[in-house]
PDB file of N, CA and C in Angstrom:
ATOM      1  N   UNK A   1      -5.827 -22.048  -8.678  1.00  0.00           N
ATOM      2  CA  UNK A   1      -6.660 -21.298  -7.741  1.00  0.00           C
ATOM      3  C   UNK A   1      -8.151 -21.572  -7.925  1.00  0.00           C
ATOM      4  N   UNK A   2      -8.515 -21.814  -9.135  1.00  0.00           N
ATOM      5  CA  UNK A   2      -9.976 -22.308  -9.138  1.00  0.00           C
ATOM      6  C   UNK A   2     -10.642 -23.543  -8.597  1.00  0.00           C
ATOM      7  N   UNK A   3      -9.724 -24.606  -8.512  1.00  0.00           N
ATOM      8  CA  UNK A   3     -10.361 -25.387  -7.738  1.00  0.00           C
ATOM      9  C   UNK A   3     -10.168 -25.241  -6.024  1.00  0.00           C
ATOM     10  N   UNK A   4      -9.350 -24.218  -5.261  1.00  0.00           N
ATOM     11  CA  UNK A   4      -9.197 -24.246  -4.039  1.00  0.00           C
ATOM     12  C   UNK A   4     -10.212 -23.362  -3.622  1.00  0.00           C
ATOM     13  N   UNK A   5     -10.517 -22.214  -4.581  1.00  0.00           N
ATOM     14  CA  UNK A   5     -11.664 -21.260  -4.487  1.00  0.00           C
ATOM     15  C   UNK A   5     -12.924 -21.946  -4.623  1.00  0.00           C
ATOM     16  N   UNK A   6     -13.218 -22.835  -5.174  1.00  0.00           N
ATOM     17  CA  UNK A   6     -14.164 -23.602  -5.178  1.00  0.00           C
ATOM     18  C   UNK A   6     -14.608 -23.782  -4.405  1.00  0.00           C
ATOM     19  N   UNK A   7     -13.747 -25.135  -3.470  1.00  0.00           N
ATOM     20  CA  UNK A   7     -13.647 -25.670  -2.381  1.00  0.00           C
ATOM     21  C   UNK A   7     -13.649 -24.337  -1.178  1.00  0.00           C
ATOM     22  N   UNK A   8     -13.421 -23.396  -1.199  1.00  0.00           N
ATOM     23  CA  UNK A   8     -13.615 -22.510  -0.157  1.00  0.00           C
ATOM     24  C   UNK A   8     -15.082 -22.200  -0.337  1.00  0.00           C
ATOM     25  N   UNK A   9     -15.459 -21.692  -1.842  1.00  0.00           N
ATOM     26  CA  UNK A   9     -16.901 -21.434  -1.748  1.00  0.00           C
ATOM     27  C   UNK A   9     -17.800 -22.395  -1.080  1.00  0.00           C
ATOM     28  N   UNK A  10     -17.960 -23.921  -1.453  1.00  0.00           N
ATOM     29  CA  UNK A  10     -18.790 -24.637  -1.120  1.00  0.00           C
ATOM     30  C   UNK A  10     -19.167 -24.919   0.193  1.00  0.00           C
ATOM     31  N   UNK A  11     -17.438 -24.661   0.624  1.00  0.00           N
ATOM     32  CA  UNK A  11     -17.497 -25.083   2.251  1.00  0.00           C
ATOM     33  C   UNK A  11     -17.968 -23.860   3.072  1.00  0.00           C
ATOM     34  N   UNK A  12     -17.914 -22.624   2.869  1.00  0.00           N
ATOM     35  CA  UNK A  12     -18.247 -21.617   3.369  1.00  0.00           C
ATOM     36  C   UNK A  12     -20.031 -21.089   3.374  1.00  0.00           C
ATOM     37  N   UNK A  13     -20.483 -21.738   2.113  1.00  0.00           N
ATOM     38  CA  UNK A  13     -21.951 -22.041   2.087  1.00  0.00           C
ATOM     39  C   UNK A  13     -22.482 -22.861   2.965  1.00  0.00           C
ATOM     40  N   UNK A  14     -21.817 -23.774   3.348  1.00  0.00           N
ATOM     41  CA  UNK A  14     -21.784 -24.819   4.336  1.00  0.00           C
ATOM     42  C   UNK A  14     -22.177 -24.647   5.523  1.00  0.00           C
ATOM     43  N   UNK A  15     -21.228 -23.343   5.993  1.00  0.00           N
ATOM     44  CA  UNK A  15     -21.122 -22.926   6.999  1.00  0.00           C
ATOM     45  C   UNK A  15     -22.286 -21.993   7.487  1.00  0.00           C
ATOM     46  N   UNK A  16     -22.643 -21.120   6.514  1.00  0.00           N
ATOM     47  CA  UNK A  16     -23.314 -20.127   6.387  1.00  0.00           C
ATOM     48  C   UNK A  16     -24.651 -20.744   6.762  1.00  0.00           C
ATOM     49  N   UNK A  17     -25.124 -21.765   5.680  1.00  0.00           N
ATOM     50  CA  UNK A  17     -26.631 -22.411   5.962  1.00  0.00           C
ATOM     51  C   UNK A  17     -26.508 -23.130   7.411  1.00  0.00           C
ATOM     52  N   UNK A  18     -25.803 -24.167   7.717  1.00  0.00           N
ATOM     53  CA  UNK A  18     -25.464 -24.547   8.970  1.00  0.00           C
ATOM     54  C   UNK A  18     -25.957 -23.785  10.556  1.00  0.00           C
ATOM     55  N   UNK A  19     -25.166 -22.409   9.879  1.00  0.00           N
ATOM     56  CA  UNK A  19     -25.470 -21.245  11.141  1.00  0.00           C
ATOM     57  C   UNK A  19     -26.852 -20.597  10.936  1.00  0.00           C
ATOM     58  N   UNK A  20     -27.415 -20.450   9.845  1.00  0.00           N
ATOM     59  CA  UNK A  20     -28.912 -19.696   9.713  1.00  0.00           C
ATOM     60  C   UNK A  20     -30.022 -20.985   9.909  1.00  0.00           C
ATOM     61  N   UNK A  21     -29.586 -22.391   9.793  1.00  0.00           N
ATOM     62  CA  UNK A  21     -30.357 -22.933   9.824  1.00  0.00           C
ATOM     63  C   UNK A  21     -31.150 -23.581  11.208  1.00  0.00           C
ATOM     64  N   UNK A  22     -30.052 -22.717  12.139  1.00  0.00           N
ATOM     65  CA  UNK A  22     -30.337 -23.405  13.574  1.00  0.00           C
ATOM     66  C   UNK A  22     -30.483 -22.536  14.244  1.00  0.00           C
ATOM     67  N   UNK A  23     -31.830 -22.509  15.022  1.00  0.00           N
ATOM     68  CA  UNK A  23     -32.371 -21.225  15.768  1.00  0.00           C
ATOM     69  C   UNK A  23     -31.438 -21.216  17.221  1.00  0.00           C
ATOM     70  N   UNK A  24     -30.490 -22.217  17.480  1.00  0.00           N
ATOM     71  CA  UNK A  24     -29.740 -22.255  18.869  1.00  0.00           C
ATOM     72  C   UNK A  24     -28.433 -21.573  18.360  1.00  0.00           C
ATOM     73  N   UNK A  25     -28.366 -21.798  17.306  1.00  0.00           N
ATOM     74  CA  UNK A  25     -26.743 -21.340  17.146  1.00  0.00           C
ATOM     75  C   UNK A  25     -26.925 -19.290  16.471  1.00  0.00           C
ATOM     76  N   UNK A  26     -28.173 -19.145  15.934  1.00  0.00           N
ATOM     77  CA  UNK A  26     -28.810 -17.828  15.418  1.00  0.00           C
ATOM     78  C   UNK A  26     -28.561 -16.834  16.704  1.00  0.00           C
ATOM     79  N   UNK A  27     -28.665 -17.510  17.750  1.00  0.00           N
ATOM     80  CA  UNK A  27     -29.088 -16.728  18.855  1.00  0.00           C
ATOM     81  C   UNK A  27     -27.286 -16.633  19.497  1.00  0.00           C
ATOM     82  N   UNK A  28     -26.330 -17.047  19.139  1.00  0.00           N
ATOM     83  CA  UNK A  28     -24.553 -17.030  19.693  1.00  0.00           C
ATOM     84  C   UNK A  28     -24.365 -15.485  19.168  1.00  0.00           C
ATOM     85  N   UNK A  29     -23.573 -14.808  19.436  1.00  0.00           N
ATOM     86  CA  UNK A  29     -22.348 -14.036  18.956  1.00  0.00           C
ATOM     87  C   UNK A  29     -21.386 -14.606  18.346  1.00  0.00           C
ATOM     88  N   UNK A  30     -20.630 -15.514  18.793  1.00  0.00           N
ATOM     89  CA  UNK A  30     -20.150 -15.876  17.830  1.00  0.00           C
ATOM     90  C   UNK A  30     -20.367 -16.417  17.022  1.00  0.00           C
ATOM     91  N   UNK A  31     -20.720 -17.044  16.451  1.00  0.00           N
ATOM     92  CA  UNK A  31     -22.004 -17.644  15.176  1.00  0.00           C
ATOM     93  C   UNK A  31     -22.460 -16.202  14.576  1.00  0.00           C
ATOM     94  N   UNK A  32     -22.579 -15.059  14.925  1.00  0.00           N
ATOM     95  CA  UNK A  32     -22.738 -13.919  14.426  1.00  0.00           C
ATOM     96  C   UNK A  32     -21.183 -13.822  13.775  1.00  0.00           C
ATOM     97  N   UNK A  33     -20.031 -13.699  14.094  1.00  0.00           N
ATOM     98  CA  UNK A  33     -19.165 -13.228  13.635  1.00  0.00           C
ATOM     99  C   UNK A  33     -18.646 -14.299  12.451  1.00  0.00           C
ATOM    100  N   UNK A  34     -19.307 -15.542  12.799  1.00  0.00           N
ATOM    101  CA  UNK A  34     -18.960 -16.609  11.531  1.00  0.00           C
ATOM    102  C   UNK A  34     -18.903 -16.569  10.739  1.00  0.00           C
ATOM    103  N   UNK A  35     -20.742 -16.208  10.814  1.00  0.00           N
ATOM    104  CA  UNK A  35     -21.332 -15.560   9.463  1.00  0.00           C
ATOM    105  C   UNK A  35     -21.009 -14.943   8.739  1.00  0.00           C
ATOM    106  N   UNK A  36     -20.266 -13.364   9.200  1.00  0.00           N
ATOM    107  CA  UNK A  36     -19.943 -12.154   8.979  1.00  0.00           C
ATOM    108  C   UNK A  36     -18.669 -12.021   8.254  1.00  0.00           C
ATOM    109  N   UNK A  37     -17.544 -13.492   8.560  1.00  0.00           N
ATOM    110  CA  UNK A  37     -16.607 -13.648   8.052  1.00  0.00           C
ATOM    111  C   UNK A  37     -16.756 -14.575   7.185  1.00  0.00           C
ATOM    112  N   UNK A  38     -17.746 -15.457   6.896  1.00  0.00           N
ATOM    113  CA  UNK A  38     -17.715 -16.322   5.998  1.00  0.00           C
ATOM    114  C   UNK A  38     -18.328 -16.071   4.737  1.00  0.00           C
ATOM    115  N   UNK A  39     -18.980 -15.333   5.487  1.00  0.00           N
ATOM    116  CA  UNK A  39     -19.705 -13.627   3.968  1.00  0.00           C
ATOM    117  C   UNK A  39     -17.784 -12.982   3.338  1.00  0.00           C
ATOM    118  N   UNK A  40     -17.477 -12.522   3.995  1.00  0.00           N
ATOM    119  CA  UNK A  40     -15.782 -12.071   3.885  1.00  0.00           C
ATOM    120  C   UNK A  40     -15.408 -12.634   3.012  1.00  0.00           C
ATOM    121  N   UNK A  41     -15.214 -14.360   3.227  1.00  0.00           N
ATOM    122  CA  UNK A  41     -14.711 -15.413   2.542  1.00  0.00           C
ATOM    123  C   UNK A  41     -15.369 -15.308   1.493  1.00  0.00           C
ATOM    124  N   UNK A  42     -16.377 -15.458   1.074  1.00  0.00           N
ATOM    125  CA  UNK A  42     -17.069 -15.690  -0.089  1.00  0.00           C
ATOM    126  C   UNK A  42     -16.897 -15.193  -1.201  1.00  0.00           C
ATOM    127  N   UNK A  43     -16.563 -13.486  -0.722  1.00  0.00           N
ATOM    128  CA  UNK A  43     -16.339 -12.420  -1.888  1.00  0.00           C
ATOM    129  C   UNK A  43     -14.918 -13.199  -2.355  1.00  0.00           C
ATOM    130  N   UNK A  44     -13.806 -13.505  -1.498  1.00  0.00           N
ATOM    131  CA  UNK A  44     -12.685 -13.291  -1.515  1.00  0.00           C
ATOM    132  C   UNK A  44     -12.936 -14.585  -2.686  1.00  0.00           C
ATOM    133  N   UNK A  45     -13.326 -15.790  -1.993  1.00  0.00           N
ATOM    134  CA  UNK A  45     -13.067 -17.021  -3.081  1.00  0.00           C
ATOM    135  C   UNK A  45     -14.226 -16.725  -4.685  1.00  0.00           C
ATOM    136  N   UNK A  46     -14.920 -15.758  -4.905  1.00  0.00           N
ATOM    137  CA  UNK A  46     -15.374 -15.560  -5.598  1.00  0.00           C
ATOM    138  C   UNK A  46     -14.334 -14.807  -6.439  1.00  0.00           C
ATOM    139  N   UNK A  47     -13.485 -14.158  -5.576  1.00  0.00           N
ATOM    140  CA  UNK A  47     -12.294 -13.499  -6.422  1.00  0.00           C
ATOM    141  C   UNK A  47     -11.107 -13.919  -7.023  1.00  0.00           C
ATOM    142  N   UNK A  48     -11.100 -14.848  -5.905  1.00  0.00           N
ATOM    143  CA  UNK A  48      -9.572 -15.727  -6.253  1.00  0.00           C
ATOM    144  C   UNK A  48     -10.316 -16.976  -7.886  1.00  0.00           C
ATOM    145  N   UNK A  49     -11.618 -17.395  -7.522  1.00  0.00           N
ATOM    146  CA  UNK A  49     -12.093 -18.279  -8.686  1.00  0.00           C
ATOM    147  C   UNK A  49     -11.873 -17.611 -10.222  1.00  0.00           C
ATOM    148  N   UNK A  50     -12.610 -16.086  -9.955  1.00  0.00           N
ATOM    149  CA  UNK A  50     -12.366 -15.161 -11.124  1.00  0.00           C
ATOM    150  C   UNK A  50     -10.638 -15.107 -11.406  1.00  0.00           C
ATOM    151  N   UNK A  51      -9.624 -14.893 -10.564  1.00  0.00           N
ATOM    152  CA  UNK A  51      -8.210 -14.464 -10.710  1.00  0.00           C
ATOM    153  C   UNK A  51      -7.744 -13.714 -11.820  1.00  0.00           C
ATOM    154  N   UNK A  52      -7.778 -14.255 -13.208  1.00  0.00           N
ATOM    155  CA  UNK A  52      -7.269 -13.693 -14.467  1.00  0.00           C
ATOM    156  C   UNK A  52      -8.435 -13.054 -15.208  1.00  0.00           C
ATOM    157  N   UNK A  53      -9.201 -13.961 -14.984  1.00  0.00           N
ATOM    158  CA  UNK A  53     -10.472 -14.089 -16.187  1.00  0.00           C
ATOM    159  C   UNK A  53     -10.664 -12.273 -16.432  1.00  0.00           C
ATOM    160  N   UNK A  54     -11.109 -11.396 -15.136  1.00  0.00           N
ATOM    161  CA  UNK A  54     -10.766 -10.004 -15.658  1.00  0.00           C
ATOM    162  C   UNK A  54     -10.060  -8.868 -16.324  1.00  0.00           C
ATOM    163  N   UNK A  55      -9.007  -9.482 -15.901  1.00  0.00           N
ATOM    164  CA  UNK A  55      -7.939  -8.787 -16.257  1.00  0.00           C
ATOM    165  C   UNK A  55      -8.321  -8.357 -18.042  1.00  0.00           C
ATOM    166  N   UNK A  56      -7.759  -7.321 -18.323  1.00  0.00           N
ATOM    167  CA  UNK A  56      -7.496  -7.392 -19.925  1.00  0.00           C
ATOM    168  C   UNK A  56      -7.168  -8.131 -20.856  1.00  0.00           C
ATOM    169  N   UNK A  57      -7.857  -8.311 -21.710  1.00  0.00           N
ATOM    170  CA  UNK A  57      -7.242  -9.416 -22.570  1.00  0.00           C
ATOM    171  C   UNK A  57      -5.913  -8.593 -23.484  1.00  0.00           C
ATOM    172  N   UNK A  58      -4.939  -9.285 -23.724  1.00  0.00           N
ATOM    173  CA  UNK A  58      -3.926  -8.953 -24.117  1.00  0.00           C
ATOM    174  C   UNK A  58      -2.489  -8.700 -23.244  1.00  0.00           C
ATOM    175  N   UNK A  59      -2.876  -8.458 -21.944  1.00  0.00           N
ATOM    176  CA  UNK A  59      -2.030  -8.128 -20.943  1.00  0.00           C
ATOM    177  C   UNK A  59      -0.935  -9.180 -20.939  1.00  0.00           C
ATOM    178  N   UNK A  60       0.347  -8.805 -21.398  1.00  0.00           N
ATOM    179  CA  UNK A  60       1.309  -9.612 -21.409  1.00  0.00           C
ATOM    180  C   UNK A  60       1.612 -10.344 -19.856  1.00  0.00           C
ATOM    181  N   UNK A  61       1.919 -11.428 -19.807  1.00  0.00           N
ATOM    182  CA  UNK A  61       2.357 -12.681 -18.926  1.00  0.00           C
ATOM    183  C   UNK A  61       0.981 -12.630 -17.825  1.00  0.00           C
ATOM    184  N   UNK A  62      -0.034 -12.914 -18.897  1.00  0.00           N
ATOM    185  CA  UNK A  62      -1.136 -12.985 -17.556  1.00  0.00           C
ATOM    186  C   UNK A  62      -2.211 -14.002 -18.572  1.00  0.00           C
ATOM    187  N   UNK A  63      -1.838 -15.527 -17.613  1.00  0.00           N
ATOM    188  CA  UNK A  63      -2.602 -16.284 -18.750  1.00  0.00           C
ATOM    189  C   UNK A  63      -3.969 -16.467 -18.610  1.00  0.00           C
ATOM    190  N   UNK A  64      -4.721 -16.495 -19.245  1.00  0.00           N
ATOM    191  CA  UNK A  64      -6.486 -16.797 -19.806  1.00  0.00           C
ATOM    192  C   UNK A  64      -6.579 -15.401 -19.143  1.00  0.00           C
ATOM    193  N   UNK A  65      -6.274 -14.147 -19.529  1.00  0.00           N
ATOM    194  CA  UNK A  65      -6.952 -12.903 -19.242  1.00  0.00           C
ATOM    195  C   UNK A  65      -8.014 -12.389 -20.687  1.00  0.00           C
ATOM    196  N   UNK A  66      -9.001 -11.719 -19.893  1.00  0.00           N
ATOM    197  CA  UNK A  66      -9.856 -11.582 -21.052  1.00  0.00           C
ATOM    198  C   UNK A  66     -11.588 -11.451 -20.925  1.00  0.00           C
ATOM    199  N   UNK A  67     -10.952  -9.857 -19.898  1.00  0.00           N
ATOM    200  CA  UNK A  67     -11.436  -9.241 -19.562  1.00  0.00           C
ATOM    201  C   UNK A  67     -11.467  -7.748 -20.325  1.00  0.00           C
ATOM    202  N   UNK A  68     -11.976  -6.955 -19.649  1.00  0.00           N
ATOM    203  CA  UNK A  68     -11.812  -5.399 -20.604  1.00  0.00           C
ATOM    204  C   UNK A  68     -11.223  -4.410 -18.974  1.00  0.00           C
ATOM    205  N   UNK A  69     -11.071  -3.158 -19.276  1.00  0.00           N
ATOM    206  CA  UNK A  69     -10.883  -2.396 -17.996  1.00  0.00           C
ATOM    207  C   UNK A  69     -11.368  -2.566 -16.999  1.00  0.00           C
ATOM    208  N   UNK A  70     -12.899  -2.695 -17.266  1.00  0.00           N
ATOM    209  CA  UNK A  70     -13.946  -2.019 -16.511  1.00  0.00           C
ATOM    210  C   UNK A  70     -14.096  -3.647 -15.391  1.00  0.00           C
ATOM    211  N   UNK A  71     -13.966  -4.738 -16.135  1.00  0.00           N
ATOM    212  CA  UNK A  71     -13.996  -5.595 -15.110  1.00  0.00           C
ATOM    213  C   UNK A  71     -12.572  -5.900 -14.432  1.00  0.00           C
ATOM    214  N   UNK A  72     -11.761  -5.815 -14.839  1.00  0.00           N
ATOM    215  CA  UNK A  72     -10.326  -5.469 -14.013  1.00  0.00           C
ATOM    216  C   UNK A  72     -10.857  -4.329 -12.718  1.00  0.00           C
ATOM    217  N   UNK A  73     -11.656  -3.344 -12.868  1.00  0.00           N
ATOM    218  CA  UNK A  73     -11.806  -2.287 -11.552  1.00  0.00           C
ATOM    219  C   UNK A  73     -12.958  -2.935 -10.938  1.00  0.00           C
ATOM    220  N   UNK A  74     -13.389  -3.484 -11.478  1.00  0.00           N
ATOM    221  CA  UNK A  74     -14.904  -3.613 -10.632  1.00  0.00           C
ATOM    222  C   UNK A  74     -13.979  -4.976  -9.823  1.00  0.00           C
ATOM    223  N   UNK A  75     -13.086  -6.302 -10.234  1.00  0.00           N
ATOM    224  CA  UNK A  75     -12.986  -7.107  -9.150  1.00  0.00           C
ATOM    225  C   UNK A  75     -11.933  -5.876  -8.300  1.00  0.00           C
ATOM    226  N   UNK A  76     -10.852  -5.357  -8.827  1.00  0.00           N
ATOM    227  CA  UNK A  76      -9.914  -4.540  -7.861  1.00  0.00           C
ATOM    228  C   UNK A  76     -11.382  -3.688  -6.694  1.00  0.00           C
ATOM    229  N   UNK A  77     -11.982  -3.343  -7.192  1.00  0.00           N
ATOM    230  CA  UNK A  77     -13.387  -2.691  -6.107  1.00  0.00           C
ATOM    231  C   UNK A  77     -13.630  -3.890  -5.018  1.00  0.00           C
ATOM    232  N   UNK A  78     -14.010  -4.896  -5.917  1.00  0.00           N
ATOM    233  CA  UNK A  78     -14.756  -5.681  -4.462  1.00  0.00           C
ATOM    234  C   UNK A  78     -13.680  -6.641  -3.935  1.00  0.00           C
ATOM    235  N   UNK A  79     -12.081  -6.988  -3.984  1.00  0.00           N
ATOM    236  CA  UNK A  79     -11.316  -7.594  -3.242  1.00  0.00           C
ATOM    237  C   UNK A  79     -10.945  -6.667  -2.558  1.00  0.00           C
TER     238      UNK A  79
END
């Protein structure tokens, strides 16, 4: 999952500068909703990149976890 999250992040930055960078496309609605979802995306592949890494460390059948509680709730908060 980390390298597909990757690849979602980069390309979604992509997208993002693409659409802010052009005063013809600034001015669409849809190009508004692009944005709005590619913001969406971002959290999400920021989440899927993190996947285990929060979780508790020790948590049986959950590999490279090693995290504490508090970041286990804070990604469950923002996915």
């Amino acid at each position: 999952p980390k390298i597909s999250a990757s690849v979602s992040f980069f390309s979604t930055i992509f997208i993002v500068w693409d659409v802010l960078r052009s005063k013809s496309k600034r001015g669409h609605t849809y190009h508004h909703f692009l944005v709005a979802l590619s913001i969406c995306d971002l959290m999400i592949a920021i989440g899927t990149f993190l996947s285990t890494w929060p979780i508790p460390a020790g948590t049986e059948g959950v590999w490279r976890a090693s995290g504490t509680q508090q970041t286990c709730a804070a990604q469950g908060f923002f996915l």
